[in-house]
C-alpha atoms as a PDB file:
ATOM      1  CA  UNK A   1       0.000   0.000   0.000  1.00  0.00           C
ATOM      2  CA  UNK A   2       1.195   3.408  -1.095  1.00  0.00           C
ATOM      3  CA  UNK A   3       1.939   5.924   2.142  1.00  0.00           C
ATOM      4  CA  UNK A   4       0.409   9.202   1.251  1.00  0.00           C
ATOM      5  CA  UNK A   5       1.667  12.386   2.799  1.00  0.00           C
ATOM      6  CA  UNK A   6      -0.929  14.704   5.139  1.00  0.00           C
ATOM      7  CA  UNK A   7      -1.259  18.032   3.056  1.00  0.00           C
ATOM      8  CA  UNK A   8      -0.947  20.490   6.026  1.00  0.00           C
ATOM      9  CA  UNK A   9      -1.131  23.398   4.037  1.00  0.00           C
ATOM     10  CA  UNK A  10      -4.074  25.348   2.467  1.00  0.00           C
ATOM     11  CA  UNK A  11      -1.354  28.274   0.883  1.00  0.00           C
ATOM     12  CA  UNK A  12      -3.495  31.125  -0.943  1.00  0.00           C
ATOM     13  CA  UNK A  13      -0.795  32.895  -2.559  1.00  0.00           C
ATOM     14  CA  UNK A  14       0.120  34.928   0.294  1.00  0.00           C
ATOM     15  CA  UNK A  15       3.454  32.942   0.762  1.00  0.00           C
ATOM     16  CA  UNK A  16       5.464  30.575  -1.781  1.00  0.00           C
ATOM     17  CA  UNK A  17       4.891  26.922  -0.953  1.00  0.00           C
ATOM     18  CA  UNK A  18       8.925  26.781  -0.870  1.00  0.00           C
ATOM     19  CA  UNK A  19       8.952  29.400   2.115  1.00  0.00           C
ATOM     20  CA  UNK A  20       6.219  27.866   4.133  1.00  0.00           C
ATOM     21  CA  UNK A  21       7.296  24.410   3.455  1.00  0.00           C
ATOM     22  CA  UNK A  22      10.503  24.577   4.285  1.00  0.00           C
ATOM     23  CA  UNK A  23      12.217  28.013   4.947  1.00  0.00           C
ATOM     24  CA  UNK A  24       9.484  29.140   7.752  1.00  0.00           C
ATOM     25  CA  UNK A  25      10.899  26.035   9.898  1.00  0.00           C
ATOM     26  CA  UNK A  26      14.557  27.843   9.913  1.00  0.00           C
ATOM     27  CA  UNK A  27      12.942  30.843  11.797  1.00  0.00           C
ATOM     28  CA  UNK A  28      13.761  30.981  15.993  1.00  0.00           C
ATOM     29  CA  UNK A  29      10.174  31.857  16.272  1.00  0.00           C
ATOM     30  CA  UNK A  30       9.493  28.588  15.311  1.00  0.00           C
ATOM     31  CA  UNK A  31      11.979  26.977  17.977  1.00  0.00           C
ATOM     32  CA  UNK A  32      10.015  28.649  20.547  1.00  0.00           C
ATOM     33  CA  UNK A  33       8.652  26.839  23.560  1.00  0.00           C
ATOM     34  CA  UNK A  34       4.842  27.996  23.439  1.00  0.00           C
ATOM     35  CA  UNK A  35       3.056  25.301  25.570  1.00  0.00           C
ATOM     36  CA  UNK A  36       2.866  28.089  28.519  1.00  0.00           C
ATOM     37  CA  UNK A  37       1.225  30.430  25.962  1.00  0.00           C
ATOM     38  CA  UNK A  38      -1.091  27.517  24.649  1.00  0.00           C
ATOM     39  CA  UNK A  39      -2.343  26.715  28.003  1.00  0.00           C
ATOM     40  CA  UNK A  40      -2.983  30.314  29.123  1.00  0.00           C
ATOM     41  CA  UNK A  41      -4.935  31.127  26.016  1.00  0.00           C
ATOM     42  CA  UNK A  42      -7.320  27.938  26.348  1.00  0.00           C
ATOM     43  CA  UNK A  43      -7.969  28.429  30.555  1.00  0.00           C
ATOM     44  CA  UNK A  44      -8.830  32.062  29.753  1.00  0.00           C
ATOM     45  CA  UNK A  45     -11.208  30.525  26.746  1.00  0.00           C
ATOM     46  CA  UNK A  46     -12.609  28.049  28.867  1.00  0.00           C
ATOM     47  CA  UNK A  47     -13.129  30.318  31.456  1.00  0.00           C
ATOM     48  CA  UNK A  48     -15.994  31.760  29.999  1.00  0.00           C
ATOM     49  CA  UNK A  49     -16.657  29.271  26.841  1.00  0.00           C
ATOM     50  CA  UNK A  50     -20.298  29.854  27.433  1.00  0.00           C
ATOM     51  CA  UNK A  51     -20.283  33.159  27.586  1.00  0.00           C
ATOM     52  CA  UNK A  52     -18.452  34.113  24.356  1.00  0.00           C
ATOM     53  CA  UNK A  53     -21.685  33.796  21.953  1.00  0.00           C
ATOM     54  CA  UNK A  54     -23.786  36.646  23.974  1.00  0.00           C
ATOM     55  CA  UNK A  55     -20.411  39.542  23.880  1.00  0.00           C
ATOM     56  CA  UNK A  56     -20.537  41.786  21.643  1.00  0.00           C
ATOM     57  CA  UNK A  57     -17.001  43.042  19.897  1.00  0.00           C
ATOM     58  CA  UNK A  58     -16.080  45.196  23.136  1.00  0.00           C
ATOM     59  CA  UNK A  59     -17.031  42.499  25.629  1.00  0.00           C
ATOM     60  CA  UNK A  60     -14.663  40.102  23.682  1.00  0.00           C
ATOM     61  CA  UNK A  61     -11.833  42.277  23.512  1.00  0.00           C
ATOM     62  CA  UNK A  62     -12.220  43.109  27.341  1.00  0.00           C
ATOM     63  CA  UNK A  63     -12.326  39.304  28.525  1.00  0.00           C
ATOM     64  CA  UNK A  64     -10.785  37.158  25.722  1.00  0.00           C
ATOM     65  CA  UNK A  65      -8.688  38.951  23.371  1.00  0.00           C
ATOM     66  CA  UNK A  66      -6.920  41.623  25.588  1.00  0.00           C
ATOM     67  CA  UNK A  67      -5.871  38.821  28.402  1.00  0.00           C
ATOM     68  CA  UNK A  68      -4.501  36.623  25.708  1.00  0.00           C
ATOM     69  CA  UNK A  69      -2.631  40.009  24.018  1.00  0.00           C
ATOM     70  CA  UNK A  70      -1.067  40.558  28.120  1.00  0.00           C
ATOM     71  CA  UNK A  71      -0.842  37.740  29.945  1.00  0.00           C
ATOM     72  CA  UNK A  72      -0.310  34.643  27.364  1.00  0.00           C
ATOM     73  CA  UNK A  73       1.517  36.638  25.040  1.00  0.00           C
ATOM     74  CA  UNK A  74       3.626  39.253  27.389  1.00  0.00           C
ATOM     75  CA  UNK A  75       2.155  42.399  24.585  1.00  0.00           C
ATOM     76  CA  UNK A  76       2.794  45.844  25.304  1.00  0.00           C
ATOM     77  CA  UNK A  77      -0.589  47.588  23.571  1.00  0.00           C
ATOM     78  CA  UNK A  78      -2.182  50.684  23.661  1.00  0.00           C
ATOM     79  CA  UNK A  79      -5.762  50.468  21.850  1.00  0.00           C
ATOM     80  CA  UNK A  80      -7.376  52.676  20.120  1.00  0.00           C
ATOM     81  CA  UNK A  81      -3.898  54.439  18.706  1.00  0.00           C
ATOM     82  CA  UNK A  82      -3.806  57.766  17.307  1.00  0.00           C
ATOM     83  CA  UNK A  83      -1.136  56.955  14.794  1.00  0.00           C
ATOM     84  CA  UNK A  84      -0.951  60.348  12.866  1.00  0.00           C
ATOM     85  CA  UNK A  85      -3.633  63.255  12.415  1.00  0.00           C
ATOM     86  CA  UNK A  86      -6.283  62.352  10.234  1.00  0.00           C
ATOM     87  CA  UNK A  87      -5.565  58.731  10.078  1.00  0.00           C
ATOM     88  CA  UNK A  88      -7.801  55.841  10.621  1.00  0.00           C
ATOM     89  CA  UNK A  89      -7.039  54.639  14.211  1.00  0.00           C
ATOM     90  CA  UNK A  90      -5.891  50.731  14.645  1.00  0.00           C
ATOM     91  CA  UNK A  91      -7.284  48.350  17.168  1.00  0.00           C
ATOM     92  CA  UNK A  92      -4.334  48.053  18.789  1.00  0.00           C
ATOM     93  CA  UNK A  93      -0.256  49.791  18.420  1.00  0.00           C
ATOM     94  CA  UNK A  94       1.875  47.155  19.740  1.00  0.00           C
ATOM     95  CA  UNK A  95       5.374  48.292  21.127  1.00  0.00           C
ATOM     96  CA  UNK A  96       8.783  46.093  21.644  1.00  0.00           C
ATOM     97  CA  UNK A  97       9.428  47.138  25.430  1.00  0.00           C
ATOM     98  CA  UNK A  98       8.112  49.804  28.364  1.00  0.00           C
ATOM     99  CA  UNK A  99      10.572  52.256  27.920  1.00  0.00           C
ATOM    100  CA  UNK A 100       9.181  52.714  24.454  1.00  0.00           C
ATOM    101  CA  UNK A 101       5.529  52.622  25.246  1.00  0.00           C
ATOM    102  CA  UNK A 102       6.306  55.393  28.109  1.00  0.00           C
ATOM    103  CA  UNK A 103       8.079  56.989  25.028  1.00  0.00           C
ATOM    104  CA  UNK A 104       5.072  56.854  22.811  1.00  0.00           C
ATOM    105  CA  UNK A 105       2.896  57.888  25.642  1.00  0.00           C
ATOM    106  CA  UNK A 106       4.735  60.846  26.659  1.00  0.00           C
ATOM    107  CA  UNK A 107       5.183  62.185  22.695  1.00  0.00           C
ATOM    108  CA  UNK A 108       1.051  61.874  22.590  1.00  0.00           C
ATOM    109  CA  UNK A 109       0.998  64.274  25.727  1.00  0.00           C
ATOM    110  CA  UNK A 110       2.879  66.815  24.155  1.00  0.00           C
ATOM    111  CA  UNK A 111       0.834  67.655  21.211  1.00  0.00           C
END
């Protein structure tokens, strides 16, 4: 019997087949240990798994997606963003470290 090979991939152009097949892998992000991040994310979802069908966008942000941002993935946010004047505002500006949010923070207080 012939052994056939899972197809784990459903690639829609976005990447080359040759960079998510094989180059992706090379990546340290990839060698990353994220069982800690895993299990945080699904307690907080089960937490509430009932729940999530009757929030509205803001609810879900507040108990789901905001958590999992902070405490399962360690994410420095600010939502909301004023990113320049006149421009749309994203969900979320994401920044490396403190010292740079502070940074950001401060700059916003001086205009």
């Amino acid at each position: 019997m012939a052994q056939t090979t899972l197809n784990y991939l459903n690639n829609r152009n976005l990447f080359s087949t040759h960079y998510l097949e094989s180059l992706v892998n090379e990546n340290p992000e990839w060698k990353e240990d994220v069982t800690d991040a895993f299990n945080l994310t699904k307690k907080l979802y089960h937490s509430r798994k009932e729940s999530w069908s009757r929030m509205d966008e803001s609810m879900l942000e507040m108990f789901l997606i905001r958590p999992i941002l902070k405490e399962a993935l360690g994410h420095r946010f600010v939502p909301q963003a004023k990113v320049e004047l006149g421009a749309r505002r994203p969900d979320y500006a994401f920044f490396e470290n403190d010292g740079i949010l502070n940074e950001a923070l401060e700059k916003k207080g001086d205009r």
